[in-house]
PDB file of N, CA and C in Angstrom:
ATOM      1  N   UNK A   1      -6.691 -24.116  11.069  1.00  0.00           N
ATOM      2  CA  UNK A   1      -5.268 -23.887  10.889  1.00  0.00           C
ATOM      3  C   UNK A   1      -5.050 -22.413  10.536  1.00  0.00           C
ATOM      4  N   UNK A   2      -4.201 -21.709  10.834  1.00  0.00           N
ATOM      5  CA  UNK A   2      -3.926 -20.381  10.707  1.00  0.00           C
ATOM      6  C   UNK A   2      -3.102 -20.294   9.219  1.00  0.00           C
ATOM      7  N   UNK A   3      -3.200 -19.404   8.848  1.00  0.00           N
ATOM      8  CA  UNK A   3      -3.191 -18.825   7.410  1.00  0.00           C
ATOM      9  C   UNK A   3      -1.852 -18.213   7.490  1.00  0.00           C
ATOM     10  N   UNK A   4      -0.997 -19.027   6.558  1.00  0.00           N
ATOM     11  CA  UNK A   4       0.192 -18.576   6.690  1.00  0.00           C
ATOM     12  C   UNK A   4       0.531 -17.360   5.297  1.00  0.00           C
ATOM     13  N   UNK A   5       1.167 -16.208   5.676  1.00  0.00           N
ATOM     14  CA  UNK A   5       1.307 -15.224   4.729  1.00  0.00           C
ATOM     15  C   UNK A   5       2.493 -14.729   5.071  1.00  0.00           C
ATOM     16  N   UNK A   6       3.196 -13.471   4.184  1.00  0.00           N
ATOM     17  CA  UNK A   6       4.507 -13.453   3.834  1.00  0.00           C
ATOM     18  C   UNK A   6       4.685 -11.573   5.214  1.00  0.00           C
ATOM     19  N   UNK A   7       5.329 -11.337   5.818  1.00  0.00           N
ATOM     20  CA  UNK A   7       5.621 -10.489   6.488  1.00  0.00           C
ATOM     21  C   UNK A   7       5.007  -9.069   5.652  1.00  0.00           C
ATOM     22  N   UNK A   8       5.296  -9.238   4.117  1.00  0.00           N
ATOM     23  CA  UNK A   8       5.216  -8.145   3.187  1.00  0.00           C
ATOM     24  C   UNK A   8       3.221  -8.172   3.282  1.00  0.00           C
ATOM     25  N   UNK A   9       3.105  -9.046   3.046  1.00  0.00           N
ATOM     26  CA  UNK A   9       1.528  -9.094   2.972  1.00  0.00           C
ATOM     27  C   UNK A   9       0.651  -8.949   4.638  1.00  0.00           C
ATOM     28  N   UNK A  10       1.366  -9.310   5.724  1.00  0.00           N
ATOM     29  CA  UNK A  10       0.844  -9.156   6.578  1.00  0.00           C
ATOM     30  C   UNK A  10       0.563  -7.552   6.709  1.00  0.00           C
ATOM     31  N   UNK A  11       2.071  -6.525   6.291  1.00  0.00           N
ATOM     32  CA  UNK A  11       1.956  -5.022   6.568  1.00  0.00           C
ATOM     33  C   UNK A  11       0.576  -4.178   5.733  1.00  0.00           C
ATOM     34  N   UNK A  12       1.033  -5.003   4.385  1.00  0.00           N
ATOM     35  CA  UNK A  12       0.018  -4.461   3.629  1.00  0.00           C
ATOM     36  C   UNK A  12      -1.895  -4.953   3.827  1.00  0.00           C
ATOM     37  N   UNK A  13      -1.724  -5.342   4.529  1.00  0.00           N
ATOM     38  CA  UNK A  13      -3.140  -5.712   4.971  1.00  0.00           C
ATOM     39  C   UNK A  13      -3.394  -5.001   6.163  1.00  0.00           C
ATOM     40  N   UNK A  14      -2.743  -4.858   7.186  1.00  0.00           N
ATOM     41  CA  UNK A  14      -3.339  -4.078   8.128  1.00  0.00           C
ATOM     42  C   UNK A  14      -3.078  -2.359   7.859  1.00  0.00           C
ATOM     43  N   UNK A  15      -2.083  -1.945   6.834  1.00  0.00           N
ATOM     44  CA  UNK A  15      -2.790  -1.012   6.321  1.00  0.00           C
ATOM     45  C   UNK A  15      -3.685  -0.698   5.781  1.00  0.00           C
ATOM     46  N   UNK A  16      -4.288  -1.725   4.828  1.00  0.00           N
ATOM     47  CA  UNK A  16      -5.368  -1.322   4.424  1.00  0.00           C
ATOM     48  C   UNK A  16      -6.497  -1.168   5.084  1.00  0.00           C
ATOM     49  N   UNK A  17      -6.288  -2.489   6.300  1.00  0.00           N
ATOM     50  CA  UNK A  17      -7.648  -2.316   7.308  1.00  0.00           C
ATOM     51  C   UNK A  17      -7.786  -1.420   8.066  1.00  0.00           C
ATOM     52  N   UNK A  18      -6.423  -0.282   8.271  1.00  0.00           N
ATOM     53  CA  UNK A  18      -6.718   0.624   9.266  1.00  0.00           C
ATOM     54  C   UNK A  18      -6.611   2.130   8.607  1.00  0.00           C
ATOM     55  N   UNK A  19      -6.458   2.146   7.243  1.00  0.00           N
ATOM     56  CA  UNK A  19      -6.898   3.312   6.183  1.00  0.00           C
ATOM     57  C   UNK A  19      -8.670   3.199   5.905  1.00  0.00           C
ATOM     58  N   UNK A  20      -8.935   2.027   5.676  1.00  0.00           N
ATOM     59  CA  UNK A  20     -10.444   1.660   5.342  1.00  0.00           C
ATOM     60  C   UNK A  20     -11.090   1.901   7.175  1.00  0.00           C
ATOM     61  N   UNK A  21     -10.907   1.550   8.088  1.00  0.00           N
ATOM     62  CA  UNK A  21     -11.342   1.904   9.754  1.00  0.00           C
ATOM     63  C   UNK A  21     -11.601   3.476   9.536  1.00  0.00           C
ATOM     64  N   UNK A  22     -10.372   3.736   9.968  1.00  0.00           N
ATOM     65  CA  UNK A  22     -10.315   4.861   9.948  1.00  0.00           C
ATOM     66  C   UNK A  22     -10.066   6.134   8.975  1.00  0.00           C
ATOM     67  N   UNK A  23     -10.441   7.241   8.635  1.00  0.00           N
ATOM     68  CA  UNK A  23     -10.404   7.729   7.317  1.00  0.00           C
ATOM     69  C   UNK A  23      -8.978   8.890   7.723  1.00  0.00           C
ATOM     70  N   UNK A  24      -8.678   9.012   8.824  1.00  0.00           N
ATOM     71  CA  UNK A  24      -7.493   9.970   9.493  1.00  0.00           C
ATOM     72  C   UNK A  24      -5.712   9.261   9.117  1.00  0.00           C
ATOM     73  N   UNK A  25      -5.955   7.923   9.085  1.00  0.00           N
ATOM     74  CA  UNK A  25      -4.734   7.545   8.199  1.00  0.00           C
ATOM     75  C   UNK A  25      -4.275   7.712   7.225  1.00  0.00           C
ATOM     76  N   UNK A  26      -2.889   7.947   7.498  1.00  0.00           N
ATOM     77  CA  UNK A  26      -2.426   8.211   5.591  1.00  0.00           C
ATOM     78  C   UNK A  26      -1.115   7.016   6.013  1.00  0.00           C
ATOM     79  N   UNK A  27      -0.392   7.061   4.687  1.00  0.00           N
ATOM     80  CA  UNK A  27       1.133   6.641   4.478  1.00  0.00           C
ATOM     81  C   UNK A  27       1.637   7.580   4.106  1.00  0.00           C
ATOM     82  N   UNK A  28       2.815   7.967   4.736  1.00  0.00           N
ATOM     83  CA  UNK A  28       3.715   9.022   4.586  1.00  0.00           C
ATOM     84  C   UNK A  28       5.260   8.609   3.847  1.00  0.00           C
ATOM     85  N   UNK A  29       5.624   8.921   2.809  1.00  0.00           N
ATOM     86  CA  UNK A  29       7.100   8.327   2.490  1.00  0.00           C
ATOM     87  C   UNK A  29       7.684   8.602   1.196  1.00  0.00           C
ATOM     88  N   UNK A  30       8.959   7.662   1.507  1.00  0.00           N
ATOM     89  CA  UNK A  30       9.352   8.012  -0.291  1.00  0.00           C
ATOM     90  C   UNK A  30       8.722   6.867  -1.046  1.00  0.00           C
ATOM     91  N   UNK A  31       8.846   6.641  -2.395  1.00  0.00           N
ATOM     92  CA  UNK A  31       8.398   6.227  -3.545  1.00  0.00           C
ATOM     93  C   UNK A  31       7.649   4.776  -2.721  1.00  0.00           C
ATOM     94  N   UNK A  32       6.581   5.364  -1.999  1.00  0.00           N
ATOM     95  CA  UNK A  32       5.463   3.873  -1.284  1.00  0.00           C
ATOM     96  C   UNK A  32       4.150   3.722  -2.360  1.00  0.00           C
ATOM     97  N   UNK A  33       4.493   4.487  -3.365  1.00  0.00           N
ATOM     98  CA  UNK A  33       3.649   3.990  -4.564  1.00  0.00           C
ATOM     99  C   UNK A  33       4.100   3.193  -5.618  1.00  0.00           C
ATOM    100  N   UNK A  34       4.999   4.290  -6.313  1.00  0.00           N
ATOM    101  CA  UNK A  34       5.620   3.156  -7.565  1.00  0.00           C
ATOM    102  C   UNK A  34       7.174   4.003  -7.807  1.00  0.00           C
ATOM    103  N   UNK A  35       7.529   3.556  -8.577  1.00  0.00           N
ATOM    104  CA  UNK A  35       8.825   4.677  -9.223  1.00  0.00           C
ATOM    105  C   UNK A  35       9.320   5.407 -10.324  1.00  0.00           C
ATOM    106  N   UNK A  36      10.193   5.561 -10.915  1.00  0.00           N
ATOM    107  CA  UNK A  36      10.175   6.603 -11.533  1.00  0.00           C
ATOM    108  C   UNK A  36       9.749   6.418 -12.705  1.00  0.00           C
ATOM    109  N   UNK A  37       8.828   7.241 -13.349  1.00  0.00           N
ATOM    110  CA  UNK A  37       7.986   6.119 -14.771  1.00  0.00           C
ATOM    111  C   UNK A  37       6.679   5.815 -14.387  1.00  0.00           C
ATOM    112  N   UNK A  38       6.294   5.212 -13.734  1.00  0.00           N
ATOM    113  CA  UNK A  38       5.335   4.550 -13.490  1.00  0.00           C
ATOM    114  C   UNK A  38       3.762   5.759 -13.903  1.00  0.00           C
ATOM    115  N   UNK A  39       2.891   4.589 -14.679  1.00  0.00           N
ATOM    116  CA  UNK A  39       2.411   4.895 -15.718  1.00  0.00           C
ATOM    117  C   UNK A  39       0.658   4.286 -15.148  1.00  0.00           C
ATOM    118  N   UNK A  40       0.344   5.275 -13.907  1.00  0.00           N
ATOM    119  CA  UNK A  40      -0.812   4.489 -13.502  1.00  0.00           C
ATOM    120  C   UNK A  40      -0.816   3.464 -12.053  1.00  0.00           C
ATOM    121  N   UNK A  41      -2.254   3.070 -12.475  1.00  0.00           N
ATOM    122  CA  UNK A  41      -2.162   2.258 -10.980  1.00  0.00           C
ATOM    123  C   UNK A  41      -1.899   0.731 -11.369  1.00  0.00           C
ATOM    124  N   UNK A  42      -2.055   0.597 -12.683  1.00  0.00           N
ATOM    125  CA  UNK A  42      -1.163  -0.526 -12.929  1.00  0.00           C
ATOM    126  C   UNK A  42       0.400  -0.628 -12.803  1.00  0.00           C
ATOM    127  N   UNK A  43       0.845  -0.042 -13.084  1.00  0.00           N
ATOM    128  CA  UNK A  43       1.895   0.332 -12.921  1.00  0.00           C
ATOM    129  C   UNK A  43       2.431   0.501 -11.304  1.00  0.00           C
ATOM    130  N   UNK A  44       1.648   0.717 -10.574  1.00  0.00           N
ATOM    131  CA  UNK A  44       2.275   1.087  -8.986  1.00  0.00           C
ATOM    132  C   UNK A  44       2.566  -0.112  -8.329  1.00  0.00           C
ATOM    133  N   UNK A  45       4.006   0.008  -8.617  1.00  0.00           N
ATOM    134  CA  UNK A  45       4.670  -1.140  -7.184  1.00  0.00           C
ATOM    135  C   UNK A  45       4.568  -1.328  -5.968  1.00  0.00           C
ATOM    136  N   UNK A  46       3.815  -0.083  -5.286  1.00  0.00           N
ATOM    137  CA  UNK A  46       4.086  -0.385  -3.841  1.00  0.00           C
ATOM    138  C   UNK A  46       5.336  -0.320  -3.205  1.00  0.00           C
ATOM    139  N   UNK A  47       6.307   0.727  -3.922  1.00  0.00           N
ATOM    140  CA  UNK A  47       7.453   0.919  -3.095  1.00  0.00           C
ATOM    141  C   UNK A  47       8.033  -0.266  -3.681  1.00  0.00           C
ATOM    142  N   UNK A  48       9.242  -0.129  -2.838  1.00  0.00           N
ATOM    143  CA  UNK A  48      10.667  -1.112  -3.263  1.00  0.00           C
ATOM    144  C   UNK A  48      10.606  -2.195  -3.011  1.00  0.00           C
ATOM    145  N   UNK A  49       9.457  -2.774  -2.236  1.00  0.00           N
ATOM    146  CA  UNK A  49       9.308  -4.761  -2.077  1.00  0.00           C
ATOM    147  C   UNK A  49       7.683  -4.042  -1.723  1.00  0.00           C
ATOM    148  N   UNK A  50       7.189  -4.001  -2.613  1.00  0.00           N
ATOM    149  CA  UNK A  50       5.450  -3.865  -2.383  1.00  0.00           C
ATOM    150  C   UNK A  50       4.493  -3.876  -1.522  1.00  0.00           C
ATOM    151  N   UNK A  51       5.247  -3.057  -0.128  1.00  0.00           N
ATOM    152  CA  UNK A  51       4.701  -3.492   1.295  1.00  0.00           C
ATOM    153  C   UNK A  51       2.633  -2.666   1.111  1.00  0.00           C
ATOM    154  N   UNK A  52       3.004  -1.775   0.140  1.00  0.00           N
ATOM    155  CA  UNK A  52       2.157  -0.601   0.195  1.00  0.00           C
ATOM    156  C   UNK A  52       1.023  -1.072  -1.684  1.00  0.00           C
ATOM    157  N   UNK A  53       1.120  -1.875  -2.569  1.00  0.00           N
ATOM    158  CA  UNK A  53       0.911  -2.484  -3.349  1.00  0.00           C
ATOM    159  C   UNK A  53      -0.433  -2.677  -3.363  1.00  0.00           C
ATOM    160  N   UNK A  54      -1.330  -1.463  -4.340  1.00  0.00           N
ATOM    161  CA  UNK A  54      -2.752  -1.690  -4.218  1.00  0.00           C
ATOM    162  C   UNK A  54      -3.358  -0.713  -3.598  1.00  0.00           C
ATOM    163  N   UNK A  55      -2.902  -0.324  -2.774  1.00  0.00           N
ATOM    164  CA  UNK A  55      -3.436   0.644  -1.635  1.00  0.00           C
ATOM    165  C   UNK A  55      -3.739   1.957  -2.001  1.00  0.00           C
ATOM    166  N   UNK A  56      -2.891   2.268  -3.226  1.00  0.00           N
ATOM    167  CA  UNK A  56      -2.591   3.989  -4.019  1.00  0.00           C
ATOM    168  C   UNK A  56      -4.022   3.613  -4.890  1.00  0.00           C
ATOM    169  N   UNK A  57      -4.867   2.758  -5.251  1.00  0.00           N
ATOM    170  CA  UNK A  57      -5.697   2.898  -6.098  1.00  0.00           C
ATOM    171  C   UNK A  57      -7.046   2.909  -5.114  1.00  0.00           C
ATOM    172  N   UNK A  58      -7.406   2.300  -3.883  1.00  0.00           N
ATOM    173  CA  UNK A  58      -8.238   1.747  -3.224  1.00  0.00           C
ATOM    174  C   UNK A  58      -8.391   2.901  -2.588  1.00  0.00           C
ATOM    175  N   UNK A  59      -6.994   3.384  -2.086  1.00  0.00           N
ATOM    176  CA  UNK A  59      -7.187   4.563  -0.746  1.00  0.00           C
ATOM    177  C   UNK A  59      -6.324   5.961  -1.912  1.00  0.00           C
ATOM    178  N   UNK A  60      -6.956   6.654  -2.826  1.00  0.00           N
ATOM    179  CA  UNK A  60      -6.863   7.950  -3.251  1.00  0.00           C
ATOM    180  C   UNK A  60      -6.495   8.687  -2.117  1.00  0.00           C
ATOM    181  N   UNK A  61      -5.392   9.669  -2.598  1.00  0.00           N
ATOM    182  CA  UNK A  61      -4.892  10.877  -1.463  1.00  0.00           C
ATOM    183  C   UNK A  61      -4.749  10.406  -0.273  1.00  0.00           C
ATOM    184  N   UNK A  62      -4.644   8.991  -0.037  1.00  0.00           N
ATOM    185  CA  UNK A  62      -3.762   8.975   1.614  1.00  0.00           C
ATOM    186  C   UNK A  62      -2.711   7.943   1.261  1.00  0.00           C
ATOM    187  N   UNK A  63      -1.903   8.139   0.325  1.00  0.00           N
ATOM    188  CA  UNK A  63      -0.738   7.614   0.342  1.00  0.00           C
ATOM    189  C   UNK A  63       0.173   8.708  -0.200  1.00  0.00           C
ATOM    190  N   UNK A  64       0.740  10.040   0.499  1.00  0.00           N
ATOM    191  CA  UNK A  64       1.815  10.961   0.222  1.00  0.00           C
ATOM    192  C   UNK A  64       3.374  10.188   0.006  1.00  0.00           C
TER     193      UNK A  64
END
């Protein structure tokens, strides 16, 4: 049976698989880490619905 997951989690997974592939990917954007405050990588939301969530600690310097 296929593995049902949420649109938000589908994005954030094949970014990660194609930052971890390839090392030439980045994320480019506004606040696709956390927001204003934010106090760490605990702290990092992943942007405004967490498409990007995790990724700022795993993948250092390729999330601008």
């Amino acid at each position: 049976m296929a593995r049902k997951i949420s649109m938000r989690q589908a994005i954030n997974e094949a970014l990660d698989q194609e930052m971890t592939r390839d090392p030439s990917v980045i994320v480019m954007g506004e606040d696709i880490v956390g927001g204003s405050g934010a106090e760490g990588d605990e702290d990092a939301w992943g942007g405004v619905l967490g498409v990007t969530k995790g990724l700022h600690a795993k993948h250092r310097g390729k999330l601008l």
